[in-house]
Protein backbone atom coordinates (compact mmCIF):
# COMPACT_ATOMS: atom_id res chain seq x y z
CA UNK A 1 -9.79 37.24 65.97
CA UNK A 2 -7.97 33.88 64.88
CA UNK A 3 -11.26 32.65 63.36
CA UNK A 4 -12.00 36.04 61.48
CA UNK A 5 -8.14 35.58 59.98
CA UNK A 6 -9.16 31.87 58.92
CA UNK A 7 -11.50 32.57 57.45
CA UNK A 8 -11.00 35.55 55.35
CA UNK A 9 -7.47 33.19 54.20
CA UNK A 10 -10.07 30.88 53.03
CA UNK A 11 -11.69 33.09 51.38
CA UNK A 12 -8.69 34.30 49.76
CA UNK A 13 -7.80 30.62 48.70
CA UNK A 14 -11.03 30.02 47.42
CA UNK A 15 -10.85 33.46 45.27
CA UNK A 16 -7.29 32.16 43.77
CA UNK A 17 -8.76 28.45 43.34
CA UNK A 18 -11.63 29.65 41.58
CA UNK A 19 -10.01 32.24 39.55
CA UNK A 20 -7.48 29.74 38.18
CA UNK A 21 -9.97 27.17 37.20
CA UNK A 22 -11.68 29.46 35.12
CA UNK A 23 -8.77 30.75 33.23
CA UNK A 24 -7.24 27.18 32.85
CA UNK A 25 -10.93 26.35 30.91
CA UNK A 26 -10.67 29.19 28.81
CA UNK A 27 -7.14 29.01 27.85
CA UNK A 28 -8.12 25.10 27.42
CA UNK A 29 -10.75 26.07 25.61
CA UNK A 30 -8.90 28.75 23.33
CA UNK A 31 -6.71 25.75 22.33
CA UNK A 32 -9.05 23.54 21.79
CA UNK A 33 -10.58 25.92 19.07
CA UNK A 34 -7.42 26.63 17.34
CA UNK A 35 -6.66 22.74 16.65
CA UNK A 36 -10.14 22.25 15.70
CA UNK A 37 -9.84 25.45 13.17
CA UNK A 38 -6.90 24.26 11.59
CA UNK A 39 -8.32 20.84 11.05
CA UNK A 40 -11.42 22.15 9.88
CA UNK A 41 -8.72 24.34 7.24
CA UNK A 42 -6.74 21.16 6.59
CA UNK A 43 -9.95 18.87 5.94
CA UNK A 44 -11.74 22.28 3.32
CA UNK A 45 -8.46 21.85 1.64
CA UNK A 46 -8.19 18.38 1.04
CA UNK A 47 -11.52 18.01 0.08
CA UNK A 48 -10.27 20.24 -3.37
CA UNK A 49 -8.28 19.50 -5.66
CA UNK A 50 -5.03 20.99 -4.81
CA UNK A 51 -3.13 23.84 -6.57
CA UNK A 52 -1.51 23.79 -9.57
CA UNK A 53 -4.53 21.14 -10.21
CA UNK A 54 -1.90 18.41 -11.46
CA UNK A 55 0.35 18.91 -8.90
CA UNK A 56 3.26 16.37 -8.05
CA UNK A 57 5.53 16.45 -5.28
CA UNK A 58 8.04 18.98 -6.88
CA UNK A 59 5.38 21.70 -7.88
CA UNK A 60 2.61 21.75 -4.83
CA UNK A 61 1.70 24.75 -3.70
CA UNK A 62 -1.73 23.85 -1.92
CA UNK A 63 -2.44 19.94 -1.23
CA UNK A 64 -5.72 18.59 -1.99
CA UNK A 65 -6.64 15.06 -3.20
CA UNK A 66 -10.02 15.39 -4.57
CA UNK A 67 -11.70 16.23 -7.87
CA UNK A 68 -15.75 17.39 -7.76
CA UNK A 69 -15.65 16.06 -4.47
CA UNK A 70 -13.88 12.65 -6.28
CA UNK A 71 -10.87 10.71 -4.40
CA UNK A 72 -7.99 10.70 -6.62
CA UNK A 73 -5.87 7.83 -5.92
CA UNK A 74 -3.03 8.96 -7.56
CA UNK A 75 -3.08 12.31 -5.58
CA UNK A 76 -3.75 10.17 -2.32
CA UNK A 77 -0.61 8.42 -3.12
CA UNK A 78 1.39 11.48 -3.57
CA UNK A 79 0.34 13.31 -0.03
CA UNK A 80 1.26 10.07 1.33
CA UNK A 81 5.07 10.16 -0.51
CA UNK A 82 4.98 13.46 0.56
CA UNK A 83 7.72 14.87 3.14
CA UNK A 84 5.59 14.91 6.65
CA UNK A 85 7.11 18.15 7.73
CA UNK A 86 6.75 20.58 5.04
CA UNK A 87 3.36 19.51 4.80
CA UNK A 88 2.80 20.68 7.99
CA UNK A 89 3.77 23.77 7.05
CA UNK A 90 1.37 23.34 3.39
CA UNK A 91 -1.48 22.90 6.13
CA UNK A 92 -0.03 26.01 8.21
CA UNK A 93 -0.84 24.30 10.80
CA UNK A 94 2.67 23.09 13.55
CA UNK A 95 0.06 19.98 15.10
CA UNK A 96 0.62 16.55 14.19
CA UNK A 97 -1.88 14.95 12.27
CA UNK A 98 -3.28 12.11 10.58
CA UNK A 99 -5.58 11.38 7.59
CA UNK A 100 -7.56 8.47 6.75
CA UNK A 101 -10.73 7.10 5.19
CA UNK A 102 -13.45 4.82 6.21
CA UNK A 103 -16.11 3.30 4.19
CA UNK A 104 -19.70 2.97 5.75
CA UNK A 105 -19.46 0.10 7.73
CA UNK A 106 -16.62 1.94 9.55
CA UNK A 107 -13.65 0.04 7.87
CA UNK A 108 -10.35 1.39 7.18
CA UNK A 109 -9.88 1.96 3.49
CA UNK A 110 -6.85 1.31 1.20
CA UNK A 111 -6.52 3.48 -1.45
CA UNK A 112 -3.91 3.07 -3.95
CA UNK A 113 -1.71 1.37 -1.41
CA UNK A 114 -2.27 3.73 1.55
CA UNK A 115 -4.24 2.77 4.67
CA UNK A 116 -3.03 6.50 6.38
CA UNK A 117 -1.36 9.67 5.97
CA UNK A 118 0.64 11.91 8.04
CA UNK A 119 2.17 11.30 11.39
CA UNK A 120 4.51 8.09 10.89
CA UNK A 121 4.38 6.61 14.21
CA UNK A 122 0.66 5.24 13.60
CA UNK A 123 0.43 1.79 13.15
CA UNK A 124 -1.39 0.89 10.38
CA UNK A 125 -2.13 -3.17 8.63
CA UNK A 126 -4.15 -4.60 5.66
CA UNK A 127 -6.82 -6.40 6.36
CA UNK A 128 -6.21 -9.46 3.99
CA UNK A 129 -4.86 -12.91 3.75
CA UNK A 130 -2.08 -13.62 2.02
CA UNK A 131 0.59 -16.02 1.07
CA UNK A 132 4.02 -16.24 0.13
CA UNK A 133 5.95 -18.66 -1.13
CA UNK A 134 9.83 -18.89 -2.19
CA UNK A 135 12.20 -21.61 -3.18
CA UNK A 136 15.57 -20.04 -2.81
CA UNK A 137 16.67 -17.80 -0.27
CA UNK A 138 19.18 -15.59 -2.27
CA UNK A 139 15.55 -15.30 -4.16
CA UNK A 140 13.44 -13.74 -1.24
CA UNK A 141 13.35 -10.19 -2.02
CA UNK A 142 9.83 -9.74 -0.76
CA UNK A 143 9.89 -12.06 1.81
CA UNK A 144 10.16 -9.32 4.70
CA UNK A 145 7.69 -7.21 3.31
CA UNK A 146 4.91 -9.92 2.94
CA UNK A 147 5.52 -10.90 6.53
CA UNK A 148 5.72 -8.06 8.63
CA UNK A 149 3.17 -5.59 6.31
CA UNK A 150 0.85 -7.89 5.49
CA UNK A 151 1.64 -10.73 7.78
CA UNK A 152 1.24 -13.44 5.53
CA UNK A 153 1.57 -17.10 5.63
CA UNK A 154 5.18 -17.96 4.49
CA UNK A 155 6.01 -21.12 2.12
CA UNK A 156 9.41 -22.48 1.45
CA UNK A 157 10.74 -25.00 -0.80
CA UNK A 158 11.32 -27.92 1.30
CA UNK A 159 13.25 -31.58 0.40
CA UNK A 160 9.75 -32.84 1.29
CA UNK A 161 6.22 -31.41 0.06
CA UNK A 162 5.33 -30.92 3.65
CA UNK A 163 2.79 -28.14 5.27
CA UNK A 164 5.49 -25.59 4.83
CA UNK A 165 6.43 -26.26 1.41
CA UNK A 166 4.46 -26.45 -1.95
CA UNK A 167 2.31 -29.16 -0.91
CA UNK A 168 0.94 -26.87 1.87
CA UNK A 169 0.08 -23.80 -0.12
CA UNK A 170 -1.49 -25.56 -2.43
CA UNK A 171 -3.66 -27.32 0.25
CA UNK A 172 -4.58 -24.01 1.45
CA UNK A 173 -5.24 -21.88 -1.17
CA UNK A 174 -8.55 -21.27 -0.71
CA UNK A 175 -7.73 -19.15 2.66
CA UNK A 176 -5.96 -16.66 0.76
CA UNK A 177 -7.08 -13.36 -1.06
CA UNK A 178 -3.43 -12.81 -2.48
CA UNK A 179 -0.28 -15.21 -3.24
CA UNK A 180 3.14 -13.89 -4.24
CA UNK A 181 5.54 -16.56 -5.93
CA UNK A 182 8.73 -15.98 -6.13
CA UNK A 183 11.07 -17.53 -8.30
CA UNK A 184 9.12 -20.84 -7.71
CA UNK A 185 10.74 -23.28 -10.14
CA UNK A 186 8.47 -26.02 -9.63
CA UNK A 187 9.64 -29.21 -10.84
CA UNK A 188 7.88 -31.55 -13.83
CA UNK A 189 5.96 -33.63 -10.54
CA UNK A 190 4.73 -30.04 -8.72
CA UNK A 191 3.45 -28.96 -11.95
CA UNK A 192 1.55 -31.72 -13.08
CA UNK A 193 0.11 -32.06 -8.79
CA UNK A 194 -0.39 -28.61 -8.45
CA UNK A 195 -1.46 -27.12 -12.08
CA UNK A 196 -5.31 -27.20 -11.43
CA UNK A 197 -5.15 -25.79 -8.32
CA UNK A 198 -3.57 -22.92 -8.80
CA UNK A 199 -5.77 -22.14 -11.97
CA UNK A 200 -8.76 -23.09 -10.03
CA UNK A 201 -7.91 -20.08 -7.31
CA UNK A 202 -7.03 -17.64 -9.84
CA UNK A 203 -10.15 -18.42 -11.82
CA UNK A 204 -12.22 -17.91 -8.74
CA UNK A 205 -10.53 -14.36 -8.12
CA UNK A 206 -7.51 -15.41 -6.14
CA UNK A 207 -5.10 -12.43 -6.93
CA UNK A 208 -1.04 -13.59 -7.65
CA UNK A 209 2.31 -12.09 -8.72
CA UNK A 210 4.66 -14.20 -9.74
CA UNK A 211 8.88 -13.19 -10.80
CA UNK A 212 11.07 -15.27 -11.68
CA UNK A 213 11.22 -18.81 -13.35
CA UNK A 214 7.86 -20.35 -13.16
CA UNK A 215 9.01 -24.12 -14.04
CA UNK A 216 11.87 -26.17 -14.23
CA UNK A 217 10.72 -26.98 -18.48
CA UNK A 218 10.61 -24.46 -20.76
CA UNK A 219 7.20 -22.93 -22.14
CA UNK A 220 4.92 -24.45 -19.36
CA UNK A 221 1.33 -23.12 -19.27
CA UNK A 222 -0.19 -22.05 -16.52
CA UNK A 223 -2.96 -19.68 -15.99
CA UNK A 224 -3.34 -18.34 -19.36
CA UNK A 225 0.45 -17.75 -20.26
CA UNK A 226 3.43 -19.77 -21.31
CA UNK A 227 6.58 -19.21 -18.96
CA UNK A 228 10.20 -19.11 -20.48
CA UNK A 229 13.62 -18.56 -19.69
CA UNK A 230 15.69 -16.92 -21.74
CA UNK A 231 18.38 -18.49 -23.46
CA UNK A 232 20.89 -15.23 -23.04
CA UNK A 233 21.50 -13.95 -19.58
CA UNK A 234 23.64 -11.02 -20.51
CA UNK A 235 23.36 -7.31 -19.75
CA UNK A 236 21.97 -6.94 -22.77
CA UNK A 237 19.10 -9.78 -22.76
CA UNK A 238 18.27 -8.32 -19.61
CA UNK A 239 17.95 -5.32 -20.30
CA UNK A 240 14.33 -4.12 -20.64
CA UNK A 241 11.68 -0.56 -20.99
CA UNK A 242 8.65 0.21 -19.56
CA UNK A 243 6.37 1.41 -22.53
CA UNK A 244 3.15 0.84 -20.90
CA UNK A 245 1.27 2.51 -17.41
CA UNK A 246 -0.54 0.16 -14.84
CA UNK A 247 -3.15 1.45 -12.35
CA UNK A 248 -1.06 0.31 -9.53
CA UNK A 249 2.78 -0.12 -10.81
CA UNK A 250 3.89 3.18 -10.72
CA UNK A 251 6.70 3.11 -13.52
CA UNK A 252 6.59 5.57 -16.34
CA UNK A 253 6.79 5.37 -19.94
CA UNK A 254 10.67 5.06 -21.16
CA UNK A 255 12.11 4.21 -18.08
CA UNK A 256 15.13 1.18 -18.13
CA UNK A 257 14.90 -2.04 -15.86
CA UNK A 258 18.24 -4.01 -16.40
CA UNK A 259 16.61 -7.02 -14.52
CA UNK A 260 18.96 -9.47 -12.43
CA UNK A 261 17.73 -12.54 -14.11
CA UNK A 262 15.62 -12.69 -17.36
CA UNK A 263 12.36 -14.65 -17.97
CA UNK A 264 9.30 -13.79 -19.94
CA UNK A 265 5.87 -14.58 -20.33
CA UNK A 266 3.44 -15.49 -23.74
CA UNK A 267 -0.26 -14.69 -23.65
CA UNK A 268 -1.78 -17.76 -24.26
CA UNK A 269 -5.82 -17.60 -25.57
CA UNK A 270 -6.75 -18.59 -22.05
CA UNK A 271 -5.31 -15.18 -20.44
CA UNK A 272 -7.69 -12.01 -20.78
CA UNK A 273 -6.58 -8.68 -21.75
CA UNK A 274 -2.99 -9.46 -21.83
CA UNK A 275 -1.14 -6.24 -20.98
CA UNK A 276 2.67 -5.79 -21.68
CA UNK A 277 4.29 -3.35 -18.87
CA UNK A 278 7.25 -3.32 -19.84
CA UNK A 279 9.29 -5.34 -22.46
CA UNK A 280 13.42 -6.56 -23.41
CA UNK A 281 15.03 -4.25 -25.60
CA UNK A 282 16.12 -7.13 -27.68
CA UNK A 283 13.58 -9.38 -28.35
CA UNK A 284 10.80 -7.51 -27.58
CA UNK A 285 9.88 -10.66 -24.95
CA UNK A 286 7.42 -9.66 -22.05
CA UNK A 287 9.58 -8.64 -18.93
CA UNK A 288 6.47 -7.54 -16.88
CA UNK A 289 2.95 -8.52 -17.63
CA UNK A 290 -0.32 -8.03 -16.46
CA UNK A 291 -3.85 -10.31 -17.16
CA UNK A 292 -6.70 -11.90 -15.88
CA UNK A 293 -7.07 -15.50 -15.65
CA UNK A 294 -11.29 -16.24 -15.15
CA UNK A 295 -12.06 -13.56 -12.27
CA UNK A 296 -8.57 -13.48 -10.79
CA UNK A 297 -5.56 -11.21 -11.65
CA UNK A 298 -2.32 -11.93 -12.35
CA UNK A 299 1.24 -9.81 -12.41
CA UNK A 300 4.16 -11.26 -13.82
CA UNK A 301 8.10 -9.88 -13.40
CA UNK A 302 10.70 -10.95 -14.67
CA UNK A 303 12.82 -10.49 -11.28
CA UNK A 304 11.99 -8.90 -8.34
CA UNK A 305 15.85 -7.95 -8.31
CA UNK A 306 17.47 -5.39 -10.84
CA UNK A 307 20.95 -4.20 -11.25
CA UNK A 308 19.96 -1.24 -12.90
CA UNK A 309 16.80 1.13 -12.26
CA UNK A 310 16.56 5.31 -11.21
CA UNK A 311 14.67 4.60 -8.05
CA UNK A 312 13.57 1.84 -5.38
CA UNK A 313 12.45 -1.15 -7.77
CA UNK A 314 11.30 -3.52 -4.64
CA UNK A 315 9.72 -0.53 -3.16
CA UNK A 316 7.99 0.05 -6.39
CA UNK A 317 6.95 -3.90 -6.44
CA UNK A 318 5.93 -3.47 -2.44
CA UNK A 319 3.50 -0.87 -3.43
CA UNK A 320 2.09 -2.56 -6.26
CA UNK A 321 1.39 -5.55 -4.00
CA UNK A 322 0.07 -2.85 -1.26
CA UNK A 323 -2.64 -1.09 -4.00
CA UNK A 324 -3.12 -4.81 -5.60
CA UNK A 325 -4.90 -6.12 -2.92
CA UNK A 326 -7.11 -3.00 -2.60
CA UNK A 327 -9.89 -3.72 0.14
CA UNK A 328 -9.33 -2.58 4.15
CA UNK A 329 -7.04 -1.86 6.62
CA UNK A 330 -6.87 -2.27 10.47
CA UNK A 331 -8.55 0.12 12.73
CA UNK A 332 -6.28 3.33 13.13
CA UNK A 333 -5.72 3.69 17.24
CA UNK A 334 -4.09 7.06 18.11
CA UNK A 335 -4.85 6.48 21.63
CA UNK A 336 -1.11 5.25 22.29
CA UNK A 337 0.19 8.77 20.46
CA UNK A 338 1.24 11.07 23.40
CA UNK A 339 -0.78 13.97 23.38
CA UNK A 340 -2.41 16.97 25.08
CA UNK A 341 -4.96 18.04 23.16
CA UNK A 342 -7.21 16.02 20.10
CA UNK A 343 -9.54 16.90 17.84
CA UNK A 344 -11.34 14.96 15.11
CA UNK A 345 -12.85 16.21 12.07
CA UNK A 346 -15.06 14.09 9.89
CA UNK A 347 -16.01 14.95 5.76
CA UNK A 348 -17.54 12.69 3.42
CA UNK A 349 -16.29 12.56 -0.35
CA UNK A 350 -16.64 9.94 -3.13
CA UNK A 351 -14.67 6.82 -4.06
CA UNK A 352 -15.24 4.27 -6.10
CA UNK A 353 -18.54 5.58 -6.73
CA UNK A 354 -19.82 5.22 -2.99
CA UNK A 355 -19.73 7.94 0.01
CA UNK A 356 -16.20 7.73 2.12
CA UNK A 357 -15.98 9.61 5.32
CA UNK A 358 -12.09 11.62 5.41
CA UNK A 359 -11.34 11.21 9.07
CA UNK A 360 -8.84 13.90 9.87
CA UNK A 361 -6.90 13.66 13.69
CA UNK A 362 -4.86 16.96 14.97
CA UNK A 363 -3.27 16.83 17.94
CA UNK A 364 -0.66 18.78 20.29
């Protein structure tokens, strides 16, 4: 009698057990195929180009970032300013997600500046090497930035030319894909030591971006321009308007920069399709330029600091630096995310006239 209660408990237990399991899968299941359906949604409507088609951040209705199956950069750079949450709710989707692209050896891309979209606790790098070098602390603006985004090598002014100074970034410039300068003043002797070098880089494709005062003498060349101060450091000599666009410096037409300091730039015959960005409202001087020097590329501010300007100017400058150096990013790891449930969708598209892959990640 015991045994025949034993056993049909057993059975019983095994019944539940059973039972259980297979509901859990299916439920799993169920789940599963509702985070892969919205990602599949999400990744149909990126892949178009978004609705009205030159939609901005005020007037989207429907995010996508591609044209005839085109990246746009400048809509790529938009989803990323985008708020996180409400484009959650664009995607009608309530999963965390994130967007990226890969070229086809598997490499993170950067894209006008962004390495990912969406969820904001992924980690994300560039994949470059890059220098930075500044003479003046009170004149360090993007020091931070350059170290901890694109963990550069950091060069300061020193009493002597030592590896950390001038002497060592010019010994080294050869490691580096992008140099920032800022507000380098280089004395009569660092010119005349360090002239060729830096020319030399540039000419091979190094990529710089320079603000500030260039020299301690007045119209030195370097690089295909002449650098100046200028004589009158008042409001109004430093006050200056953007009446040209740049691919990667997102100010518009008409805008004001009252910079904190004011130097210019001349072309010079040596410097190749000179642009002016923007220009001082009183002399018409160059306040930020743009131009190649042999294969390299060259920006040119006249501060990095500005005690007048409707928006973030350093962020502005960070983000030109970011979609400057083009090229890749670090690997995108969402294994340290905490999550329940993941599902990965994959779609190729163009860019840059060759195939991308958009990698899409939803999670719970």
């Amino acid at each position: 009698m015991d045994f025949a209660i034993a056993l049909l408990l057993f059975t019983f237990t095994l019944v539940v057990y059973f039972s259980y399991t297979n509901n859990f899968q299916k439920q799993e299941k169920g789940e599963l195929s509702i985070l892969l359906t919205d990602a599949k949604a999400m990744s149909s409507s990126l892949a178009l180009p978004g609705y009205p088609l030159d939609w901005d951040n005020t007037t989207v209705l429907r995010i996508g970032i591609a044209d005839e199956q085109k990246v746009n950069a400048t809509k790529i750079k938009q989803f990323k300013q985008y708020d996180y949450k409400t484009s959650k709710r664009r995607f009608a989707t309530p999963y965390d997600y994130v967007v990226f692209f890969v070229n086809e050896k598997g490499e993170v891309l950067n894209i006008n500046s962004v390495c990912a979209i969406g969820y904001p606790f992924v980690n994300v790098s560039y994949s470059i090497k890059a220098a930075y070098y500044y003479q003046d602390p009170a004149d360090s603006f993007l020091k931070e930035f350059m170290n901890e985004t694109l963990n550069a090598d950091i060069y300061f002014k020193s009493q002597t030319d030592d590896i950390y100074g001038l002497y060592g970034l010019a010994s080294n410039l050869s490691k580096y894909q992008l140099v920032v300068m800022e507000h380098p003043l280089m004395s009569g002797g660092d010119y005349n030591s360090y002239k060729d070098k830096i020319e030399n880089y540039s000419s091979t494709g190094g990529l710089i971006m320079i603000s500030g005062e260039m020299t301690t003498s007045q119209g030195t060349n370097l690089v295909g321009a002449d650098f100046y101060k200028k004589s009158g450091q008042s409001e109004s000599d430093r006050n200056s308007t953007v009446n040209n666009t740049d691919q990667y410096l997102a100010l518009t037409i008409g805008e004001n920069i009252v910079f904190r300091q004011a130097y210019n730039v001349e072309n010079t015959s040596n410097a190749i399709g000179f642009k002016q960005i923007a220009t001082f409202n009183a002399d018409q001087k160059n306040a930020i330029s743009k131009w190649k020097y042999g294969n390299g590329t060259l920006y040119f501010f006249s501060d990095f600091d500005v005690s007048f300007f409707n928006g973030d100017f350093i962020g502005i400058v960070e983000d030109t630096v970011s979609g400057f150096i083009e090229g890749t990013c670090s690997q995108i790891n969402v294994t340290g995310i905490p999550q329940k449930k993941l599902v990965k969708t994959e779609r190729y598209l163009i860019y840059n006239s060759k195939l991308a892959k958009m990698v899409i990640y939803l999670w719970e």
